[in-house]
N, C-alpha and C. Protein backbone atom coordinates (compact mmCIF):
# COMPACT_ATOMS: atom_id res chain seq x y z
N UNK A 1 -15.21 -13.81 57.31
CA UNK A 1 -15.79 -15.09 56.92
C UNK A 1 -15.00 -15.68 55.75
N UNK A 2 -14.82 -16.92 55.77
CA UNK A 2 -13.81 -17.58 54.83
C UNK A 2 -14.66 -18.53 53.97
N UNK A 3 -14.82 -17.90 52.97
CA UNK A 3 -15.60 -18.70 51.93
C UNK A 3 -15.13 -19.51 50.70
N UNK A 4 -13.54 -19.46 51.28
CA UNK A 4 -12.49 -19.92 50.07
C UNK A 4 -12.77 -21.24 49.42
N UNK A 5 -13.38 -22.30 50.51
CA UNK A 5 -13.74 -23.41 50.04
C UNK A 5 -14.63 -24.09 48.95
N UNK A 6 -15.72 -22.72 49.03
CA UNK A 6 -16.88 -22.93 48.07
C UNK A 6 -16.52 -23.24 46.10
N UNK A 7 -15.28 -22.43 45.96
CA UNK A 7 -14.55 -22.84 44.87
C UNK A 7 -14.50 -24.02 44.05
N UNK A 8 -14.57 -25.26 44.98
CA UNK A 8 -14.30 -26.39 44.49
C UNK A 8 -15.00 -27.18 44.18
N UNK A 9 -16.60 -26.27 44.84
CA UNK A 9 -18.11 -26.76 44.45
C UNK A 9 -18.23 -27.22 43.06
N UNK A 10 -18.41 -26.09 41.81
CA UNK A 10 -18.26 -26.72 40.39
C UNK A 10 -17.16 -28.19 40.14
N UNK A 11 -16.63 -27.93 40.52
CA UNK A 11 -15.27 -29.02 39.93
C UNK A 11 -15.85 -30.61 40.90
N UNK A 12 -16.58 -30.53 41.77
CA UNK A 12 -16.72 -31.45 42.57
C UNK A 12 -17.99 -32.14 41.80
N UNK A 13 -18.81 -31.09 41.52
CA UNK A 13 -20.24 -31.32 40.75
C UNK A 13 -20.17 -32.05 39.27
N UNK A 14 -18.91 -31.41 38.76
CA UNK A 14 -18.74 -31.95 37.48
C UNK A 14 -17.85 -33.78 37.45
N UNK A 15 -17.25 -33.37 38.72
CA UNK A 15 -16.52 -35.13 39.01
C UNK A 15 -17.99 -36.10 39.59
N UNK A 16 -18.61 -35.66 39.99
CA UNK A 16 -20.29 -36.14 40.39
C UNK A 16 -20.42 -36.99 39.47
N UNK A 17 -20.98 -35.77 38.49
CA UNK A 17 -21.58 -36.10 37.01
C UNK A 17 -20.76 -37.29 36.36
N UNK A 18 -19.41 -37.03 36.52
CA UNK A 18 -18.70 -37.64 34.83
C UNK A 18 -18.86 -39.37 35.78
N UNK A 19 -18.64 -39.49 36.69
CA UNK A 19 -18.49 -40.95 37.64
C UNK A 19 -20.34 -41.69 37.69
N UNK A 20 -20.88 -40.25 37.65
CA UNK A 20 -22.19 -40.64 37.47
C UNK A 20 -22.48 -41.39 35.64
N UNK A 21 -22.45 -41.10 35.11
CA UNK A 21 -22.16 -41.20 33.77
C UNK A 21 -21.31 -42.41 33.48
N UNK A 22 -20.42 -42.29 33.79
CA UNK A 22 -19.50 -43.51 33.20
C UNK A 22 -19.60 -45.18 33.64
N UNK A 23 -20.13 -44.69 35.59
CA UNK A 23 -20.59 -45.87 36.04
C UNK A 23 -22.23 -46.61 35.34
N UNK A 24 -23.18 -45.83 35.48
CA UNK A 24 -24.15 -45.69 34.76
C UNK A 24 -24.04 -46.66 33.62
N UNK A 25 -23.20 -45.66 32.19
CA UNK A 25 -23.01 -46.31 31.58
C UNK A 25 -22.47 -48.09 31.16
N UNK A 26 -21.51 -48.42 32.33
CA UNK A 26 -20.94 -49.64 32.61
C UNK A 26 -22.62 -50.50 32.55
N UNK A 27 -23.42 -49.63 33.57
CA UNK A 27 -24.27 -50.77 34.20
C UNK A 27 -25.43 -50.89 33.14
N UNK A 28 -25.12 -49.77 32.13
CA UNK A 28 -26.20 -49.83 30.91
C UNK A 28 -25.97 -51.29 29.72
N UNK A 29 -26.31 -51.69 29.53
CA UNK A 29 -26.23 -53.16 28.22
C UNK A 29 -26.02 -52.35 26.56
N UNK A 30 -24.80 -52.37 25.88
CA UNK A 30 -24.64 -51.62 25.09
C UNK A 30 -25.14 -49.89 24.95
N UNK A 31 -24.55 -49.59 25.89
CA UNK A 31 -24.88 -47.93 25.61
C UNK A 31 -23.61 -47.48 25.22
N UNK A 32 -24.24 -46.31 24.42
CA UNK A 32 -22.93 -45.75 23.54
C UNK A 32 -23.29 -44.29 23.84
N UNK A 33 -21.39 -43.83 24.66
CA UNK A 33 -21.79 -42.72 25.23
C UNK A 33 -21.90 -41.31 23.59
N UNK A 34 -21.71 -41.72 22.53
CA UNK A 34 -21.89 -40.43 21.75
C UNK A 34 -22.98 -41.04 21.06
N UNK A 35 -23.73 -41.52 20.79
CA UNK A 35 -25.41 -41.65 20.36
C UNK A 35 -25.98 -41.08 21.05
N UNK A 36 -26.00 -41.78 22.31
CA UNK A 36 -26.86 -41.56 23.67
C UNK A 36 -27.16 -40.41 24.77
N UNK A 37 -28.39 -40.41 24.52
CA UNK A 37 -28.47 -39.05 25.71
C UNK A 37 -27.78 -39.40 27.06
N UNK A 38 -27.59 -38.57 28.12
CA UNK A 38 -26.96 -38.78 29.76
C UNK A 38 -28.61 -39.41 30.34
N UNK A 39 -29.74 -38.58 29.94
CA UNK A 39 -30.71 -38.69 30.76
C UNK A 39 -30.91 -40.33 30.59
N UNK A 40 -30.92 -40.93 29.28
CA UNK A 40 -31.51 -42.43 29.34
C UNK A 40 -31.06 -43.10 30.01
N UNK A 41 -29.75 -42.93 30.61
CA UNK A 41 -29.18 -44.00 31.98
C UNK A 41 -30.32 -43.83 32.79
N UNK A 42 -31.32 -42.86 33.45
CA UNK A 42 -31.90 -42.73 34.40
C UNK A 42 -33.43 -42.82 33.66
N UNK A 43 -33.49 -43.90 32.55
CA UNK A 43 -34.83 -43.55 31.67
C UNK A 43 -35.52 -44.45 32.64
N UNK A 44 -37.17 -44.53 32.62
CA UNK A 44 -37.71 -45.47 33.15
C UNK A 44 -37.77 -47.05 32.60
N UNK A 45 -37.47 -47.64 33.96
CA UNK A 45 -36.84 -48.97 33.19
C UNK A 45 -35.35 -49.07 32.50
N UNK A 46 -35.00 -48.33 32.97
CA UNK A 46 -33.47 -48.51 33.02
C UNK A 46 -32.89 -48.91 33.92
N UNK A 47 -31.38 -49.86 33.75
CA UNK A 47 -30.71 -50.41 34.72
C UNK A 47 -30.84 -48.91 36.38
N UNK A 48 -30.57 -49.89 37.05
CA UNK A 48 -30.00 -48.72 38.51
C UNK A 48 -31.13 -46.80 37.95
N UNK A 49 -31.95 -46.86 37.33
CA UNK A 49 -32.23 -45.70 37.37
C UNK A 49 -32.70 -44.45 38.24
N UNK A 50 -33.27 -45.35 39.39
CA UNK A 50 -33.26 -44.97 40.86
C UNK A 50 -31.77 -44.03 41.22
N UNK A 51 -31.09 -45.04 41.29
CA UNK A 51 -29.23 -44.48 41.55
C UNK A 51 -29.10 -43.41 40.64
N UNK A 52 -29.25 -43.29 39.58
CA UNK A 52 -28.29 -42.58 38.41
C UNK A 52 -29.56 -41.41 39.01
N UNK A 53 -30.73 -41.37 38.97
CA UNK A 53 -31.33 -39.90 38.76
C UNK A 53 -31.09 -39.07 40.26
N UNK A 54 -30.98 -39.80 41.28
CA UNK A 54 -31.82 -39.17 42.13
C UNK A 54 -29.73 -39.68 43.62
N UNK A 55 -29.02 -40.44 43.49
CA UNK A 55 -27.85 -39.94 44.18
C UNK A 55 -26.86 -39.69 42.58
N UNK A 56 -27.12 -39.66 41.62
CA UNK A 56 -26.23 -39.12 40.73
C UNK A 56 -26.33 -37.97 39.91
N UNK A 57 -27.85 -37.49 39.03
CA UNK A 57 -27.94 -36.58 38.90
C UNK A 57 -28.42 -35.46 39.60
N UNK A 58 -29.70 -35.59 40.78
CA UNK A 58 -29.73 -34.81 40.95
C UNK A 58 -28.61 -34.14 42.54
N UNK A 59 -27.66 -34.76 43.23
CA UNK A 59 -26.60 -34.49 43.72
C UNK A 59 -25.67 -33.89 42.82
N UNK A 60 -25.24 -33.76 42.05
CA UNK A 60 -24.71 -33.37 40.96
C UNK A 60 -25.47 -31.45 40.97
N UNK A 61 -26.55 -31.28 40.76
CA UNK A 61 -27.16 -30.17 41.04
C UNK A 61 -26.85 -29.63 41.97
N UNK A 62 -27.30 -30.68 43.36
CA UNK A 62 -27.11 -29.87 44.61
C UNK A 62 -25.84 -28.95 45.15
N UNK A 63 -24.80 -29.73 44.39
CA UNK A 63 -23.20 -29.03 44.90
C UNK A 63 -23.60 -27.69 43.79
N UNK A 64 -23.97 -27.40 43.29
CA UNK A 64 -24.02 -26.00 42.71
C UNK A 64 -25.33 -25.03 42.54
N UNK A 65 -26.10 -25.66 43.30
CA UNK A 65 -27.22 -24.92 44.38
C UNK A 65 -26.44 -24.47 44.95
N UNK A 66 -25.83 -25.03 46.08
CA UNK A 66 -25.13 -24.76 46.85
C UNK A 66 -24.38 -23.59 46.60
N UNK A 67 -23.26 -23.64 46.15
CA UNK A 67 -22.58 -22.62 45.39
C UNK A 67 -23.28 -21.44 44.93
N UNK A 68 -24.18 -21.34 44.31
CA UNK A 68 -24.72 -20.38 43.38
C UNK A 68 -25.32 -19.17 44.59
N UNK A 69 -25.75 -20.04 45.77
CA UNK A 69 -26.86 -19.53 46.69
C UNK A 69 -25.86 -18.62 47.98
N UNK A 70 -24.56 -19.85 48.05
CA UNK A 70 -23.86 -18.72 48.65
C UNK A 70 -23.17 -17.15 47.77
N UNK A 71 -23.35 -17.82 46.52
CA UNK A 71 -22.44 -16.55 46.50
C UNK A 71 -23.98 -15.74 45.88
N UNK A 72 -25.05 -15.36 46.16
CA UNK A 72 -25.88 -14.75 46.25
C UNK A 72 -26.15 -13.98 47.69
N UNK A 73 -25.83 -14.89 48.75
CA UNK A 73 -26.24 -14.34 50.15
C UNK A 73 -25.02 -13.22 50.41
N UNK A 74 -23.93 -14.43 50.21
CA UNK A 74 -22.56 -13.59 51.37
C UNK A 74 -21.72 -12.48 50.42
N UNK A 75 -22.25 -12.19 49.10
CA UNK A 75 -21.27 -11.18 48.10
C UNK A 75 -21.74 -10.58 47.45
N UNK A 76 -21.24 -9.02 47.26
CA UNK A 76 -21.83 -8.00 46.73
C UNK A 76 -21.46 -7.82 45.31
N UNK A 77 -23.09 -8.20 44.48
CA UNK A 77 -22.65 -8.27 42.65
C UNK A 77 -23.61 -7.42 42.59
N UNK A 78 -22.95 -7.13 41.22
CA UNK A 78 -23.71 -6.04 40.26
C UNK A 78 -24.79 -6.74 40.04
N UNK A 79 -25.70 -6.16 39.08
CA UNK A 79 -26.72 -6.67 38.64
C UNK A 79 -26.97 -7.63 37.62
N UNK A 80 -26.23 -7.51 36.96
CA UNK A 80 -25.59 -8.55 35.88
C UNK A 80 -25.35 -9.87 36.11
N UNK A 81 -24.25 -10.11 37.02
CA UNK A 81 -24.18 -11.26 37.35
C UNK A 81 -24.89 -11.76 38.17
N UNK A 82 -25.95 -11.10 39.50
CA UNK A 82 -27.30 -11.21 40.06
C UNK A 82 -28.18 -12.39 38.99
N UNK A 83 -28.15 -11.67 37.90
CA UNK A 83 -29.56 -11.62 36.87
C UNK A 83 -29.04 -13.64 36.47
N UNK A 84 -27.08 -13.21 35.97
CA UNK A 84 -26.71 -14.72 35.59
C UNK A 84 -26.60 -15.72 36.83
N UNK A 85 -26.43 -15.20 37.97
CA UNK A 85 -26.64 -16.79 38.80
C UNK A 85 -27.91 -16.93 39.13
N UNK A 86 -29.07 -15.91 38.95
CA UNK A 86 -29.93 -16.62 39.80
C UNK A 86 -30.69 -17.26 38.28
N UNK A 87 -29.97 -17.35 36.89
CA UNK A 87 -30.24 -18.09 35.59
C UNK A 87 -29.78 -19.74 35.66
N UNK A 88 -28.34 -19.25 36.20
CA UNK A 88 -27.56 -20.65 36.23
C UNK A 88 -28.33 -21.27 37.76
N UNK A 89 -29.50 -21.00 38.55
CA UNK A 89 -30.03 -21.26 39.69
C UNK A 89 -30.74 -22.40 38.87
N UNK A 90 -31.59 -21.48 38.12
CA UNK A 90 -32.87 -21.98 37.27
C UNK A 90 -32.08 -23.33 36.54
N UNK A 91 -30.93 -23.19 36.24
CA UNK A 91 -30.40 -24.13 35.45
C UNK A 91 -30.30 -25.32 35.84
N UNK A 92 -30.13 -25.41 37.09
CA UNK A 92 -30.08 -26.51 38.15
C UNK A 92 -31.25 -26.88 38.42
N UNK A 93 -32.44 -25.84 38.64
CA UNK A 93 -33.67 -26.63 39.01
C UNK A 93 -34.22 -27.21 38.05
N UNK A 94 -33.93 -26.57 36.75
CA UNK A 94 -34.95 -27.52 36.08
C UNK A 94 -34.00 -28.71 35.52
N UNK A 95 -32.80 -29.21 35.86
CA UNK A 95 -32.12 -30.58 35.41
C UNK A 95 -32.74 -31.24 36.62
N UNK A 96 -32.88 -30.89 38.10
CA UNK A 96 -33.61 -31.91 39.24
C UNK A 96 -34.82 -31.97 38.32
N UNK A 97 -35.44 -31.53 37.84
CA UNK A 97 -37.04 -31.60 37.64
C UNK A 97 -36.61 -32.49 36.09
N UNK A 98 -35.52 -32.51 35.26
CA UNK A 98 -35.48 -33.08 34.15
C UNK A 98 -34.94 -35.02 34.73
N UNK A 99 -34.51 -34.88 35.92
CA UNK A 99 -33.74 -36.21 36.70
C UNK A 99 -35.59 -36.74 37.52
N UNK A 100 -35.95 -35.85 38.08
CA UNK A 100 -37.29 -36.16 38.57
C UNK A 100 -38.49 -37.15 37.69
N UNK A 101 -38.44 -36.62 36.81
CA UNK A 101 -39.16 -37.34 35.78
C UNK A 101 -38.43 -37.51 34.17
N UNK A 102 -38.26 -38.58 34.56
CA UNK A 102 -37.12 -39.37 33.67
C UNK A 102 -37.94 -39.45 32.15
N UNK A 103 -37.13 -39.53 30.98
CA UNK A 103 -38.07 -40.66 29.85
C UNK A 103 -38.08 -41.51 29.85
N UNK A 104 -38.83 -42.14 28.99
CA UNK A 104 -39.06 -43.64 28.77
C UNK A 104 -38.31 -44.61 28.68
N UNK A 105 -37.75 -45.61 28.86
CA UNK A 105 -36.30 -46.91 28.14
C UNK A 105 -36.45 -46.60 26.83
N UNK A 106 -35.30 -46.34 26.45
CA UNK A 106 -34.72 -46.42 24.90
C UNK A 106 -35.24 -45.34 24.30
N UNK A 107 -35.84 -44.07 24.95
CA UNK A 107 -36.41 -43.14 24.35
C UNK A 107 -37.57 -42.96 23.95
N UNK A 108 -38.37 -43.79 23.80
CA UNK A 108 -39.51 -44.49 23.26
C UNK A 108 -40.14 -43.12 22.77
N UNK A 109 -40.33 -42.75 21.24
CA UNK A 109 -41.47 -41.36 21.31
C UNK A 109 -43.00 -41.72 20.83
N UNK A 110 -43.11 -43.30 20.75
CA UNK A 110 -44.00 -43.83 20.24
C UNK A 110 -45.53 -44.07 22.01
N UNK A 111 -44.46 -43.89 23.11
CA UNK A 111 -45.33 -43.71 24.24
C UNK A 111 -44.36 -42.29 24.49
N UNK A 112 -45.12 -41.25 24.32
CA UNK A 112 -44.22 -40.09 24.54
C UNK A 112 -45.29 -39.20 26.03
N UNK A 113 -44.93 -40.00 27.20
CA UNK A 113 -45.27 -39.87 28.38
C UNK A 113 -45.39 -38.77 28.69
N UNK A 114 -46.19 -38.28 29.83
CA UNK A 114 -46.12 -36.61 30.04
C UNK A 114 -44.68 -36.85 31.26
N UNK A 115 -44.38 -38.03 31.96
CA UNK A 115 -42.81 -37.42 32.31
C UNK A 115 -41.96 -37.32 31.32
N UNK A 116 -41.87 -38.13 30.08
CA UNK A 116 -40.97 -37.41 29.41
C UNK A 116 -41.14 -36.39 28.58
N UNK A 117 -42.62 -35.41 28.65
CA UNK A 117 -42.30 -34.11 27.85
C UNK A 117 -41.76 -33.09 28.93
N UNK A 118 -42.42 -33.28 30.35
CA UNK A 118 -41.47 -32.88 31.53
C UNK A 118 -40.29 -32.62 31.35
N UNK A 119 -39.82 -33.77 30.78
CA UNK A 119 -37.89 -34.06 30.83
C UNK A 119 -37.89 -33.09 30.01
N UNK A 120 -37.77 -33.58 28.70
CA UNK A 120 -37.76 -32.85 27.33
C UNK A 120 -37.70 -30.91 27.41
N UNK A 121 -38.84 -30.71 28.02
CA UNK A 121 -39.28 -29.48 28.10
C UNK A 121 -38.14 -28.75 29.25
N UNK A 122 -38.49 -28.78 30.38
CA UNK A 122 -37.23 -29.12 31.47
C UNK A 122 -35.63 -29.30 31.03
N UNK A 123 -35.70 -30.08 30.29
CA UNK A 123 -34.11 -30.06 30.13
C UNK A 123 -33.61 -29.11 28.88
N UNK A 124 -34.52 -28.28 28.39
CA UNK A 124 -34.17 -27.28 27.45
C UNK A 124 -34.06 -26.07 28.02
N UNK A 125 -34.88 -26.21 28.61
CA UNK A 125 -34.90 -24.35 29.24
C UNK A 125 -33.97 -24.36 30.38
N UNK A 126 -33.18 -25.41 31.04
CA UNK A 126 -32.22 -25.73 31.70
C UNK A 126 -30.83 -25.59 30.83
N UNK A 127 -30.82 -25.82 29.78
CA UNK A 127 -29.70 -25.54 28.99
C UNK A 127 -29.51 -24.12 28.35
N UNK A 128 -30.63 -23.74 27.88
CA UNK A 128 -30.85 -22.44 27.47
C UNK A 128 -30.32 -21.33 28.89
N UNK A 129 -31.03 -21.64 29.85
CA UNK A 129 -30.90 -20.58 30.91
C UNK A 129 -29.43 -20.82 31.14
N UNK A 130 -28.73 -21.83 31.00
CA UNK A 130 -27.24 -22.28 31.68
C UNK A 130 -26.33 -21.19 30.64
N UNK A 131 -26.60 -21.25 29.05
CA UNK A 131 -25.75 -20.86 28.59
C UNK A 131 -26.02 -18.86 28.45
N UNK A 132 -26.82 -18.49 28.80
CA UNK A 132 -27.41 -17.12 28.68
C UNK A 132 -26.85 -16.73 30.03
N UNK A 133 -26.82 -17.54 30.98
CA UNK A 133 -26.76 -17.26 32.49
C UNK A 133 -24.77 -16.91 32.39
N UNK A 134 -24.31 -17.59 31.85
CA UNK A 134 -22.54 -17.62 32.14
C UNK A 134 -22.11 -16.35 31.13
N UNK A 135 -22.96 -16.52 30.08
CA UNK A 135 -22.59 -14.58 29.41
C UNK A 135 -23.02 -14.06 30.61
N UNK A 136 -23.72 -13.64 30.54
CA UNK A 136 -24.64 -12.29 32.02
C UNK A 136 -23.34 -12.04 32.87
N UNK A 137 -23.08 -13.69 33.72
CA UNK A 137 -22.24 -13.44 34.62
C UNK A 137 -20.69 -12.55 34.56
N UNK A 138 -20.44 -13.35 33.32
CA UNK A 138 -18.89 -13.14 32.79
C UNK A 138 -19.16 -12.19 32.06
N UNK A 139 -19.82 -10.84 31.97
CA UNK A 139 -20.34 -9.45 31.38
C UNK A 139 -20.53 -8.98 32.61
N UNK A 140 -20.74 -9.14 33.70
CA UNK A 140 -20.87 -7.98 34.90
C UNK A 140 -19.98 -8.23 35.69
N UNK A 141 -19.22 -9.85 35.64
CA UNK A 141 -17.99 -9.64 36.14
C UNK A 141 -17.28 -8.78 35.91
N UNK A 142 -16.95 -8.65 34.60
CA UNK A 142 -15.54 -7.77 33.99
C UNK A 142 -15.80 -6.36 34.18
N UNK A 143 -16.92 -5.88 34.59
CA UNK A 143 -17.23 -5.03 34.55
C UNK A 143 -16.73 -4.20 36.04
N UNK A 144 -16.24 -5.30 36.79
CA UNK A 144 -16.66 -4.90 38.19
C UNK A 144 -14.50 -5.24 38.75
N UNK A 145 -14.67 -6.38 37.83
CA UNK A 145 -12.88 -6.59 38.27
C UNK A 145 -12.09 -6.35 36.49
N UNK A 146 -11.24 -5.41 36.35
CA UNK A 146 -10.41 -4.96 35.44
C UNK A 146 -9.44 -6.01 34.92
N UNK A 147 -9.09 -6.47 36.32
CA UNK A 147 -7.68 -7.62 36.18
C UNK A 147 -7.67 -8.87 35.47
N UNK A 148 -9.20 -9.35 35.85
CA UNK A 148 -9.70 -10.70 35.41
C UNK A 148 -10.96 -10.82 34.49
N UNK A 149 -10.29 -10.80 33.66
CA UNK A 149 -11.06 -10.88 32.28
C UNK A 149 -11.99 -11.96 31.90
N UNK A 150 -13.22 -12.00 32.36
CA UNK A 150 -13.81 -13.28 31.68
C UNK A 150 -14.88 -13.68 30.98
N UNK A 151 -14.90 -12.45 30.06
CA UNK A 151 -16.22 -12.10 29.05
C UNK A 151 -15.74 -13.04 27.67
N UNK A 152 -14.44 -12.84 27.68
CA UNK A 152 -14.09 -13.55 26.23
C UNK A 152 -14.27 -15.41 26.66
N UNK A 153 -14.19 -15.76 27.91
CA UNK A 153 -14.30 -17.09 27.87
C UNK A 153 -15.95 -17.62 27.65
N UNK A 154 -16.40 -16.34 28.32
CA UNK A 154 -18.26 -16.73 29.01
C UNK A 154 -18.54 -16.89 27.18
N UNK A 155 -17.77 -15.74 26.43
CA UNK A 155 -18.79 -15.72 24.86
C UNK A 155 -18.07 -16.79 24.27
N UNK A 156 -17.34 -17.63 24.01
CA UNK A 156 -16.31 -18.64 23.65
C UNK A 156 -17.13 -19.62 24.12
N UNK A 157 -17.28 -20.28 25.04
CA UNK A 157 -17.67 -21.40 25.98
C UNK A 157 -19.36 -21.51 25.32
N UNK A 158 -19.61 -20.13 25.74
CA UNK A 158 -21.67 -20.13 25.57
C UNK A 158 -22.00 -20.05 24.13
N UNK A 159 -20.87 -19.48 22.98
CA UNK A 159 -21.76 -20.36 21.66
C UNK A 159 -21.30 -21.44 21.23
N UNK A 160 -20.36 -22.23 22.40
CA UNK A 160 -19.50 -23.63 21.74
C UNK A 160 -21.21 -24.60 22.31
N UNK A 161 -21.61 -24.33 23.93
CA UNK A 161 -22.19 -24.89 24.45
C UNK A 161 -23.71 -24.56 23.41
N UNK A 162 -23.98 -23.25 22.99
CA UNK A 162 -25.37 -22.97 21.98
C UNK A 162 -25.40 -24.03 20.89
N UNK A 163 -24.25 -23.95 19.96
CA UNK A 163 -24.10 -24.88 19.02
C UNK A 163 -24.35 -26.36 18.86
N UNK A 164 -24.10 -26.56 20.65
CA UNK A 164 -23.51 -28.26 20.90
C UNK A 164 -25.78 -27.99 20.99
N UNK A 165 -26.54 -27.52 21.55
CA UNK A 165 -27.62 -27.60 22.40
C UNK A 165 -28.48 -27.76 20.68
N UNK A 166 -28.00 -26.62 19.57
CA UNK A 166 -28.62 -27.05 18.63
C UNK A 166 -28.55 -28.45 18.14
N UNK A 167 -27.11 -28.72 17.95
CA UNK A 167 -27.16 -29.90 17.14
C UNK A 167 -28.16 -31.07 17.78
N UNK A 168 -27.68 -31.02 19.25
CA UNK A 168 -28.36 -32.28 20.08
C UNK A 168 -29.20 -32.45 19.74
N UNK A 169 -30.35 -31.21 19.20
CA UNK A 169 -32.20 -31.72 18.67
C UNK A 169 -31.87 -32.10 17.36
N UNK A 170 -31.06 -32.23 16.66
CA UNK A 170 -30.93 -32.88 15.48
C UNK A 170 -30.94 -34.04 15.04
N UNK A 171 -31.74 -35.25 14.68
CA UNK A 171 -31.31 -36.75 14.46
C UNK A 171 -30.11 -36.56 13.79
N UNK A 172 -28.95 -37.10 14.28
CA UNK A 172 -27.03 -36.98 13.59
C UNK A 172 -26.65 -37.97 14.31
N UNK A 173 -27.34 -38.54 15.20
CA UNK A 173 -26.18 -40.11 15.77
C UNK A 173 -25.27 -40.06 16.57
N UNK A 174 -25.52 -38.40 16.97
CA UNK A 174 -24.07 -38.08 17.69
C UNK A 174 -24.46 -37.07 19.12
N UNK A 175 -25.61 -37.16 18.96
CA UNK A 175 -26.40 -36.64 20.21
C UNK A 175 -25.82 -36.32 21.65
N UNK A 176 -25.23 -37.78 21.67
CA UNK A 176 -24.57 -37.78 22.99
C UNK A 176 -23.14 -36.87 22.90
N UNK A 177 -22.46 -37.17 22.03
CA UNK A 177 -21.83 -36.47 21.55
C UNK A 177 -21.65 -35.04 22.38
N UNK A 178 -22.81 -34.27 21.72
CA UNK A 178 -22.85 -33.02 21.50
C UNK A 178 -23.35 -33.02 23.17
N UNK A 179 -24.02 -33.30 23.60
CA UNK A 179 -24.78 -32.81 25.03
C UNK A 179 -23.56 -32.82 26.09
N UNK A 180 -22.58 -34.35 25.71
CA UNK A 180 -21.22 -34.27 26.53
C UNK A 180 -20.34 -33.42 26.21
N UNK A 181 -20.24 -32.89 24.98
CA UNK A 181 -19.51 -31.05 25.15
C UNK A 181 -19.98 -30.29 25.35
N UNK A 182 -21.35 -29.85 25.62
CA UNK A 182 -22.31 -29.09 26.32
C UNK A 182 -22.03 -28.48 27.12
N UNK A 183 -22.32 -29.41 28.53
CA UNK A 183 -21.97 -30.03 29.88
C UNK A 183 -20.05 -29.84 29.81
N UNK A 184 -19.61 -30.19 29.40
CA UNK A 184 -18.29 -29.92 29.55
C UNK A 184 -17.98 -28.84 29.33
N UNK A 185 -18.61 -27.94 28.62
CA UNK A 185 -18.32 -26.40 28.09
C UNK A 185 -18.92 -25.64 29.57
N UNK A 186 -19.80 -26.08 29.75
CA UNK A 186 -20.58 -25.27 31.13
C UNK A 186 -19.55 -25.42 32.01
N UNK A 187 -18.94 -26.48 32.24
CA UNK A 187 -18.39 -26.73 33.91
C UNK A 187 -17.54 -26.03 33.86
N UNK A 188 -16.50 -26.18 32.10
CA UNK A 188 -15.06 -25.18 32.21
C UNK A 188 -15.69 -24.07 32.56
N UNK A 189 -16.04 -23.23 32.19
CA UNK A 189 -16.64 -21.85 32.45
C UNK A 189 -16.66 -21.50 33.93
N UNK A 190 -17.66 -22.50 34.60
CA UNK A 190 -17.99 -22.38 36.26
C UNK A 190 -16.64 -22.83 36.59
N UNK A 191 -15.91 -23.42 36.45
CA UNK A 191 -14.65 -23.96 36.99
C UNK A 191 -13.35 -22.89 37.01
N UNK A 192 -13.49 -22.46 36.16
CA UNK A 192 -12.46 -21.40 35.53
C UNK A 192 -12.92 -19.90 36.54
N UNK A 193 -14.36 -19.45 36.22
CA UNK A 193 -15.04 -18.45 37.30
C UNK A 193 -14.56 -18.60 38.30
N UNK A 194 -15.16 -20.53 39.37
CA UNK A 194 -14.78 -20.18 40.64
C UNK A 194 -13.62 -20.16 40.94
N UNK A 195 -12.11 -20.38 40.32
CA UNK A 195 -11.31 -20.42 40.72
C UNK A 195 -10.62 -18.96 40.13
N UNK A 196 -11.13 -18.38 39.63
CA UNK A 196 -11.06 -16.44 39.54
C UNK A 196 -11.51 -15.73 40.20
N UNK A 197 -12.71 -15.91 41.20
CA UNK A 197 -14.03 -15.41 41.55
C UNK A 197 -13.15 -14.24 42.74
N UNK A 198 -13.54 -13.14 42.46
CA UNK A 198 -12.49 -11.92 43.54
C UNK A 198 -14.15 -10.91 43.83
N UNK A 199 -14.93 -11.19 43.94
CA UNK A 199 -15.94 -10.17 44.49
C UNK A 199 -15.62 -10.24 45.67
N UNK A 200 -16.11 -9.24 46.78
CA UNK A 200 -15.90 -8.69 48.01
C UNK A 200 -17.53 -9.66 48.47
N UNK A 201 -17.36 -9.59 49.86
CA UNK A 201 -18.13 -10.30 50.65
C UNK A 201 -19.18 -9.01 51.72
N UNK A 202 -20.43 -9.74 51.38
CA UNK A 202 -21.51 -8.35 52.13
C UNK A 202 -20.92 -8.18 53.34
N UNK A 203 -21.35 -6.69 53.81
CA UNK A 203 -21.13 -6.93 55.32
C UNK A 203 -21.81 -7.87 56.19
């Protein structure tokens, strides 16, 4: 079985996102991508927010559902990395469920909606599980292939991405900032993995 293709899943997911994002942004009226969260393109009452949540972010997920699920069925992992994709699984479901129920226009915390503590709530434990999930992985990888080393990237990447997840709850102005090296720290990681990825395939 030739599963060589699945590789290009992350890298496809992350070109999703950034086109999702940038167009978005175009169609947003002064948005500034380092203030600004990603989610408020898809806030309620936002331009196109229909588009941005539901064919931009949550497609964006799906290509690495995808991914995550094959290489759960068709390949034989340790337990370790078991434990980190079916984290980085969780990671994905709860950004659909953070795209599902959007926040408010402009953030609003003065109507602080139960979809946006949804979001809020949802899109933390989606970040949390993302960056806990790529140690796990890249710790039972190395464990399993000698040649390809990728514990020093998973711990490199996951406290650049921890750091970026603290600051983001911080009022600093730079919010967006930080969530867009986040997200960019995650994908290198998955990007870099799938195009290393040497586990053997179940019978």
């Amino acid at each position: 079985m030739n599963l060589n293709y699945i590789k290009y899943l992350p890298a496809i997911s992350f070109l999703w996102l950034s086109a999702t994002v940038l167009i978005g942004g175009i169609n947003y009226p002064n948005y500034n991508h380092i203030s600004q969260f990603i989610s408020e393109l898809g806030a309620n009452g936002a331009p196109n927010n229909i588009i941005v949540n539901y064919l931009g972010l949550v497609i964006t997920e799906v290509f690495l559902i995808i991914y995550f699920t094959i290489l759960l069925r068709c390949y034989k992992l340790n337990n370790f990395s078991k434990i980190g994709i079916y984290l980085l699984l969780f990671y994905c479901y709860f950004l659909v469920v953070a795209a599902v129920f959007p926040i408010e226009y402009e953030f609003s915390t003065e109507t602080y909606s139960i979809s946006q503590k949804i979001h809020t709530v949802a899109g933390g434990l989606a970040y949390l599980m993302g960056i806990v999930g790529i140690i796990f992985i890249s710790f039972g990888y190395d464990r399993m292939n000698y040649q390809k080393k990728l514990l020093p990237y998973g711990v490199a990447l996951g406290l650049v991405s921890l750091l970026c997840f603290v600051l983001l709850n911080i009022e600093n102005g730079l919010q967006g900032l930080f969530q867009r090296i986040l997200e960019i720290s995650v994908y290198l990681w998955l990007i870099i993995f799938s195009f290393n990825f040497r586990y053997k395939i179940s019978a």
